[in-house]
C-alpha atoms as a PDB file:
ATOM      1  CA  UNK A   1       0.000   0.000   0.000  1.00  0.00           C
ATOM      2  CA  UNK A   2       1.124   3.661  -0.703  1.00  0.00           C
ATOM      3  CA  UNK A   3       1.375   5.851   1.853  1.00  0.00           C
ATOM      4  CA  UNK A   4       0.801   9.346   1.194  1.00  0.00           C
ATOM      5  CA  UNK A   5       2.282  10.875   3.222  1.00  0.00           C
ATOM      6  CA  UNK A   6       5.874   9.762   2.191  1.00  0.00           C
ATOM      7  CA  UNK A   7       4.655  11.126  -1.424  1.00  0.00           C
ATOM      8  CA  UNK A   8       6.249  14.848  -0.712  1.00  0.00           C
ATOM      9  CA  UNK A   9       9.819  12.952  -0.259  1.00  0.00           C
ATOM     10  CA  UNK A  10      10.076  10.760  -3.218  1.00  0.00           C
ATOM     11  CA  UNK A  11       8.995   9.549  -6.557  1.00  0.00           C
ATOM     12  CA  UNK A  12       6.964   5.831  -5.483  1.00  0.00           C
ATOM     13  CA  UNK A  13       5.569   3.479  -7.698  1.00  0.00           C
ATOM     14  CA  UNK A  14       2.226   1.998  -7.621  1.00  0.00           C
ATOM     15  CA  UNK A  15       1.257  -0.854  -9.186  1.00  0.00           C
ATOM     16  CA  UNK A  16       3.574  -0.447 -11.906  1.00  0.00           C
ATOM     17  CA  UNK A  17       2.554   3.393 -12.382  1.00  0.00           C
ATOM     18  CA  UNK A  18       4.850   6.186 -10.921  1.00  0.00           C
ATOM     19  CA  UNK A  19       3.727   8.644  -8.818  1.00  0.00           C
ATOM     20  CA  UNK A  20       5.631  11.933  -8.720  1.00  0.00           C
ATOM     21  CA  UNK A  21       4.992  14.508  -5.804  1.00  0.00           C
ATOM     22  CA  UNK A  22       4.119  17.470  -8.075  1.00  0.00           C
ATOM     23  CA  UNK A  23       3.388  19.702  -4.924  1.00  0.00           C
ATOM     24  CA  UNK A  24       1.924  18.887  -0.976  1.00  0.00           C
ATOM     25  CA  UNK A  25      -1.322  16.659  -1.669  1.00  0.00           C
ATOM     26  CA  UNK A  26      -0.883  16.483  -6.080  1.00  0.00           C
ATOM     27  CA  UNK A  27       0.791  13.928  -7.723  1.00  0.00           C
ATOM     28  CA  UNK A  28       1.628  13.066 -11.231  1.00  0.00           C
ATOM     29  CA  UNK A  29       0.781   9.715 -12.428  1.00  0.00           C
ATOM     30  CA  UNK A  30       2.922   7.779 -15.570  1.00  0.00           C
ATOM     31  CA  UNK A  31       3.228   4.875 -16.885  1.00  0.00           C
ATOM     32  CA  UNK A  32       6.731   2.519 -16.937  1.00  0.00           C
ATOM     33  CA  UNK A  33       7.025   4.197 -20.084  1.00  0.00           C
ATOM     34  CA  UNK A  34       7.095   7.986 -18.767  1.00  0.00           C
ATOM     35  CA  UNK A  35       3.914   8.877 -20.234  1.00  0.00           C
ATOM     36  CA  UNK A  36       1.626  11.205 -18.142  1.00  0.00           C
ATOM     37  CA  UNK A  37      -1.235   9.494 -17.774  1.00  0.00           C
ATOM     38  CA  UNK A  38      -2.953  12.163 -15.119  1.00  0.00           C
ATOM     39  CA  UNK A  39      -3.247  13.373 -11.820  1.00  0.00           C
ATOM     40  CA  UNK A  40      -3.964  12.489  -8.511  1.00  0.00           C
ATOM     41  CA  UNK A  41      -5.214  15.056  -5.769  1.00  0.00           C
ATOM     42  CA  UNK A  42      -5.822  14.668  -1.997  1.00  0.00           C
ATOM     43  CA  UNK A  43      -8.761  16.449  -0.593  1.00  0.00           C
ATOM     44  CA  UNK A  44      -8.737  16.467   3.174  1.00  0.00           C
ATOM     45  CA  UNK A  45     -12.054  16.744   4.859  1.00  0.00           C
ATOM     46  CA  UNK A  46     -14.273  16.189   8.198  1.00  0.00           C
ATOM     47  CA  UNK A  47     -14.713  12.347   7.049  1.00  0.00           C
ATOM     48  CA  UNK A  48     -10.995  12.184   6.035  1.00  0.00           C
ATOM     49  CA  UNK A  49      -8.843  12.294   3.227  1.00  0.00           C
ATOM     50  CA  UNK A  50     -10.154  10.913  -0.313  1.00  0.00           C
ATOM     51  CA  UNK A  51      -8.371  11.146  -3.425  1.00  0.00           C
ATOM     52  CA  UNK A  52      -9.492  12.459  -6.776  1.00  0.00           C
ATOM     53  CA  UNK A  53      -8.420  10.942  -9.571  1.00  0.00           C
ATOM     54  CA  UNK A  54      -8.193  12.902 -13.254  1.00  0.00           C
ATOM     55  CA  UNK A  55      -7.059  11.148 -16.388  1.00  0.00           C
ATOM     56  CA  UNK A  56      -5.244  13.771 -18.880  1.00  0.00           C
ATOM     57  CA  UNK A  57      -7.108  13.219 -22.699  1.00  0.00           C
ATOM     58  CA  UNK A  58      -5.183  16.129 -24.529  1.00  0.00           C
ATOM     59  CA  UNK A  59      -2.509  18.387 -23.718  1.00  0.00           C
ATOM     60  CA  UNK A  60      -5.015  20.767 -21.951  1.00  0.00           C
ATOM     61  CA  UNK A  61      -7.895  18.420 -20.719  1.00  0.00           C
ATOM     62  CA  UNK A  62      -8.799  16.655 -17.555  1.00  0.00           C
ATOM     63  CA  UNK A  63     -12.000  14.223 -17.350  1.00  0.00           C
ATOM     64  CA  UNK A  64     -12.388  13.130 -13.811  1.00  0.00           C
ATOM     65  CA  UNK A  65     -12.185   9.447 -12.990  1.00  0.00           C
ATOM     66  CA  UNK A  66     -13.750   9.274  -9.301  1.00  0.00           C
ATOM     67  CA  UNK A  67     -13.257  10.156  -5.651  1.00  0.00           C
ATOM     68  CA  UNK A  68     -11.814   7.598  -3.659  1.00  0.00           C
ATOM     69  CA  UNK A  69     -10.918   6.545   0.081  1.00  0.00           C
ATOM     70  CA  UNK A  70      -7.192   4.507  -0.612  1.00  0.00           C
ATOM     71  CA  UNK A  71      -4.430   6.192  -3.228  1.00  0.00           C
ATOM     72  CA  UNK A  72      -4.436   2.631  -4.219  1.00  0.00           C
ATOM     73  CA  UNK A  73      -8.174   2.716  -5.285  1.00  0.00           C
ATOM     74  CA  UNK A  74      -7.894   5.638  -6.973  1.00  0.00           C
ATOM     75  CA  UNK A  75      -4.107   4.549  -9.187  1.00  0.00           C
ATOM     76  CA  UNK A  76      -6.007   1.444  -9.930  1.00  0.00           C
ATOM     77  CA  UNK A  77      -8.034   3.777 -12.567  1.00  0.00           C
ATOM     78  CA  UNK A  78      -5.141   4.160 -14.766  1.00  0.00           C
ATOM     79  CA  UNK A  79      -4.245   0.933 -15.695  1.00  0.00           C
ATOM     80  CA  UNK A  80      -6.771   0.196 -17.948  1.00  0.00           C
END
């Protein structure tokens, strides 16, 4: 299991995706390849913190994949 908070040190890999600390609570997700596949984004709230999970389509657009309660859960989306 990933755990976030070691995310702002170091690069970690997931499932065979990277996950690259792009600032506190963002990271950038690639494949083994180096391709940028999207983003994911910690939101912290009264329940805890969830992660959002955004799949880049074109240079400039962002469809969001889901909300989700584990990083794991929500890296899982981009291997498909």
């Amino acid at each position: 299991m990933f755990e976030p908070v070691l995310a702002s040190v170091a690069t970690a890999t997931v499932r065979g995706l990277s996950l690259v600390p792009v600032k506190a609570g963002l990271w950038r997700v690639a494949n083994r390849s180096g391709t940028i596949l999207g983003h994911i984004e910690r939101q912290s709230d009264a329940d805890g913190d969830r992660f959002a999970a955004r799949r880049l389509v074109f240079a400039s657009r962002m469809v969001d994949l889901g909300v989700f309660c584990r990083m794991d859960d929500a890296a899982d989306c981009f291997r498909c």
